[in-house]
Protein backbone atom coordinates (compact mmCIF):
# COMPACT_ATOMS: atom_id res chain seq x y z
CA UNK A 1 4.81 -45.69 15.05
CA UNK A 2 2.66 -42.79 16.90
CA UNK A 3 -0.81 -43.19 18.19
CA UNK A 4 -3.53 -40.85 17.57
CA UNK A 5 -3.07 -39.29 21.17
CA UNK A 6 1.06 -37.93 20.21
CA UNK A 7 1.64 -34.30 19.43
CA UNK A 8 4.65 -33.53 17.69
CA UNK A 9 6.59 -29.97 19.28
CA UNK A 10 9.03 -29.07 16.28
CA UNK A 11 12.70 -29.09 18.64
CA UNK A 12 13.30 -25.41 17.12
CA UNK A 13 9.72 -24.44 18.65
CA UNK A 14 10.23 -26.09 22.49
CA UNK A 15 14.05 -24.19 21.80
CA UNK A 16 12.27 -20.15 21.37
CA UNK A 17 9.65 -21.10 24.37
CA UNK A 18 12.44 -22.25 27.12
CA UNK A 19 14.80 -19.08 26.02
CA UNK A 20 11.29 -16.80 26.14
CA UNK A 21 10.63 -17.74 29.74
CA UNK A 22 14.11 -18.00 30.77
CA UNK A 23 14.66 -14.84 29.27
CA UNK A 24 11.03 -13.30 30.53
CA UNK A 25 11.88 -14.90 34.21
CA UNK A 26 15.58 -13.65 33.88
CA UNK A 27 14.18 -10.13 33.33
CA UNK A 28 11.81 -9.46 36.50
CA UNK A 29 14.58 -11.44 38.36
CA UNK A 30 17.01 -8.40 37.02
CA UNK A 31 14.56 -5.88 37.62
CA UNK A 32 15.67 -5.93 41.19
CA UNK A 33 19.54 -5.05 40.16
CA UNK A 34 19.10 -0.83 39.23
CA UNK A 35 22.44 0.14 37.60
CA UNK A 36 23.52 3.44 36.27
CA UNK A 37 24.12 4.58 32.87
CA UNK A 38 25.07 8.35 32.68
CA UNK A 39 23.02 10.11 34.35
CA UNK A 40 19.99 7.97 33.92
CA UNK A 41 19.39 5.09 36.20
CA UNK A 42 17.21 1.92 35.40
CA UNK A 43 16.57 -1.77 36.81
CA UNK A 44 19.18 -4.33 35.29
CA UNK A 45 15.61 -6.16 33.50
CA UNK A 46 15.82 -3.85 30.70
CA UNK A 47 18.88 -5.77 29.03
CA UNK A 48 16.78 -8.55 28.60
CA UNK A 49 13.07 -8.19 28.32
CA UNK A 50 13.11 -7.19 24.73
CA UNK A 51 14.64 -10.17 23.64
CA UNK A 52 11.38 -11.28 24.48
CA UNK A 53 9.50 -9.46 21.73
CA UNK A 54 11.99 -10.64 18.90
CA UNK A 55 11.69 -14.50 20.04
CA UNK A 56 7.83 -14.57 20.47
CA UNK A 57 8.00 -12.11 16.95
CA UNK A 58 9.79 -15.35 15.58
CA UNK A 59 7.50 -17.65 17.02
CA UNK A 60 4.23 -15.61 15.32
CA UNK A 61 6.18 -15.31 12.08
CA UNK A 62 6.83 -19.37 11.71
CA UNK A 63 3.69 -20.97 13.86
CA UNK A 64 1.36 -18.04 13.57
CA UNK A 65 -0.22 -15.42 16.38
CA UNK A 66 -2.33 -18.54 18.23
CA UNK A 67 0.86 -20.38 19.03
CA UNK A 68 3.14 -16.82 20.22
CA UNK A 69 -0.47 -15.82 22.09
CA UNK A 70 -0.19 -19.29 23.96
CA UNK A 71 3.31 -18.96 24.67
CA UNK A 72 2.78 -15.31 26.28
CA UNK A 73 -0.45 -16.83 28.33
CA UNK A 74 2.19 -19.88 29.46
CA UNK A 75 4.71 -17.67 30.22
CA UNK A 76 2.25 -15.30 32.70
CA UNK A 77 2.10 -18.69 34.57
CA UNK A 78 5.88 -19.37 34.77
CA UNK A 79 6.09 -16.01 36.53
CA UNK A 80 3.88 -16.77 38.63
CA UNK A 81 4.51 -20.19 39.62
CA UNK A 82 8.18 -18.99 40.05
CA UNK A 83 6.87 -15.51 42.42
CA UNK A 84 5.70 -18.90 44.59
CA UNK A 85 8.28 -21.01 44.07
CA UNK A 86 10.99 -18.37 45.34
CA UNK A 87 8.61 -17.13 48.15
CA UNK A 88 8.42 -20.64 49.46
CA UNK A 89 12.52 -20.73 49.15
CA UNK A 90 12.43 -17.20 50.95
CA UNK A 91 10.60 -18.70 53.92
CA UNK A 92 12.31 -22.22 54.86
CA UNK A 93 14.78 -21.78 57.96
CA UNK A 94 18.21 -21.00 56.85
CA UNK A 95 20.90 -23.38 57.89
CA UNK A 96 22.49 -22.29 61.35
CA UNK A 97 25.81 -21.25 59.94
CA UNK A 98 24.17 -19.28 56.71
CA UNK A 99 24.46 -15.61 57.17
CA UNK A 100 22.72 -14.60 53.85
CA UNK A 101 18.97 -14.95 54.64
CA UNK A 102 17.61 -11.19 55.14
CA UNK A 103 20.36 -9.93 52.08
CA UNK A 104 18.63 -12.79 50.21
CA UNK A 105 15.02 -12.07 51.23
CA UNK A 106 15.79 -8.39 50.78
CA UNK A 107 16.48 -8.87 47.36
CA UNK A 108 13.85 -12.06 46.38
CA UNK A 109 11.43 -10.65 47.98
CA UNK A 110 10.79 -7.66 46.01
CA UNK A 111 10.02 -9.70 43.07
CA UNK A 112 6.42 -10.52 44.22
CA UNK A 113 5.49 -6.96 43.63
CA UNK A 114 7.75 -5.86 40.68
CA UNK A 115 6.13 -9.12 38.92
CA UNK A 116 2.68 -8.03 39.97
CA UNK A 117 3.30 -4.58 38.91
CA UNK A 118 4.14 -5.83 35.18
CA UNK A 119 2.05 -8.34 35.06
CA UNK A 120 -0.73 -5.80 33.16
CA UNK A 121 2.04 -4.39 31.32
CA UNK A 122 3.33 -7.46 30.22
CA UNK A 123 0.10 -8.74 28.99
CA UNK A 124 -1.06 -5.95 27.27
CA UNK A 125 2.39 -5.41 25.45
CA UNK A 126 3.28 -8.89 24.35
CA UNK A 127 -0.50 -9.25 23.24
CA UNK A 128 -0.08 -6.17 21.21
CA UNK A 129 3.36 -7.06 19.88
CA UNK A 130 1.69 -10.22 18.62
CA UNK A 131 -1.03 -8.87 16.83
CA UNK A 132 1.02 -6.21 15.11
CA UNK A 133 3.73 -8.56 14.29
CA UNK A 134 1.39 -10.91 12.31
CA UNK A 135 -0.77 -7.40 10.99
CA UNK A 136 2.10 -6.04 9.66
CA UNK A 137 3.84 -8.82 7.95
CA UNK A 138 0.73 -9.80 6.27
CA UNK A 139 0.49 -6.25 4.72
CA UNK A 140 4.30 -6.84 3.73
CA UNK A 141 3.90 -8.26 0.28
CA UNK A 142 7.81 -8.89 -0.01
CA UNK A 143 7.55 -11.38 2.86
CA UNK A 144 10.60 -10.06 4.39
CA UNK A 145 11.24 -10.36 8.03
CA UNK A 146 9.41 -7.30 10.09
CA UNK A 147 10.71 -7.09 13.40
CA UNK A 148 10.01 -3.47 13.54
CA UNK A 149 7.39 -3.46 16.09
CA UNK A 150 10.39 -4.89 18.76
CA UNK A 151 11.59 -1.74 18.38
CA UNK A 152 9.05 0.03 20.14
């Protein structure tokens, strides 16, 4: 028996959000990591931030744009409470025998700025992916799945 007060979160729905932030956190945590490809070089993030688009474009496509727009206001905050979190880490005394601590706040603490930088970006571009998603899929009268706009 539920009371009036319970909200039922389909399992599949909780599932997409935790692998979007993981996934969103995973990628500004990468960003720090720049590998080469070629010729061109680029920060490790870019493996996994568009995995982001196609799980939020999954999210709009089942439980509409207000439930993917949520998700991408939910997941600014995860960034930031985790920007926080790993300053706060960054800043306890390391343990006397613990050799690691400017290696690890050389790399950690970059991420307050490269999370800063994308925060606008990441906004603007999830927002937009969102509202395409759901504009273009309602102009598709074959209902197929459009995850064109990840593309991009």
């Amino acid at each position: 028996m539920k009371s009036d007060n319970q909200i039922i979160m389909p399992f599949k729905l909780i599932t997409l959000a935790m692998i979007y932030m993981t996934c969103l956190i995973a990628a500004n945590l990468g960003a720090v990591k720049l590998f080469s490809l070629g010729s061109l070089s680029m920060t490790s993030g870019i493996i996994m931030y568009p995995l982001t688009f196609l799980i939020l474009d999954s999210t709009a496509e089942v439980w509409g744009k207000h439930v993917a727009r949520r998700i991408v206001w939910i997941g600014l905050a995860a960034n930031l409470l985790f920007i926080l979190l790993m300053q706060a880490v960054i800043h306890l005394p390391p343990a006397p025998g613990w050799r690691e601590q400017s290696a690890y706040a050389a790399i950690l603490g970059a991420m307050p700025r490269i999370v800063f930088a994308s925060l606008s970006g990441y906004l603007v571009s999830q927002t937009l992916d969102v509202t395409l998603f759901v504009t273009q899929t309602k102009k598709d009268k074959r209902k197929k799945k459009n995850y064109g706009c990840a593309a991009f």
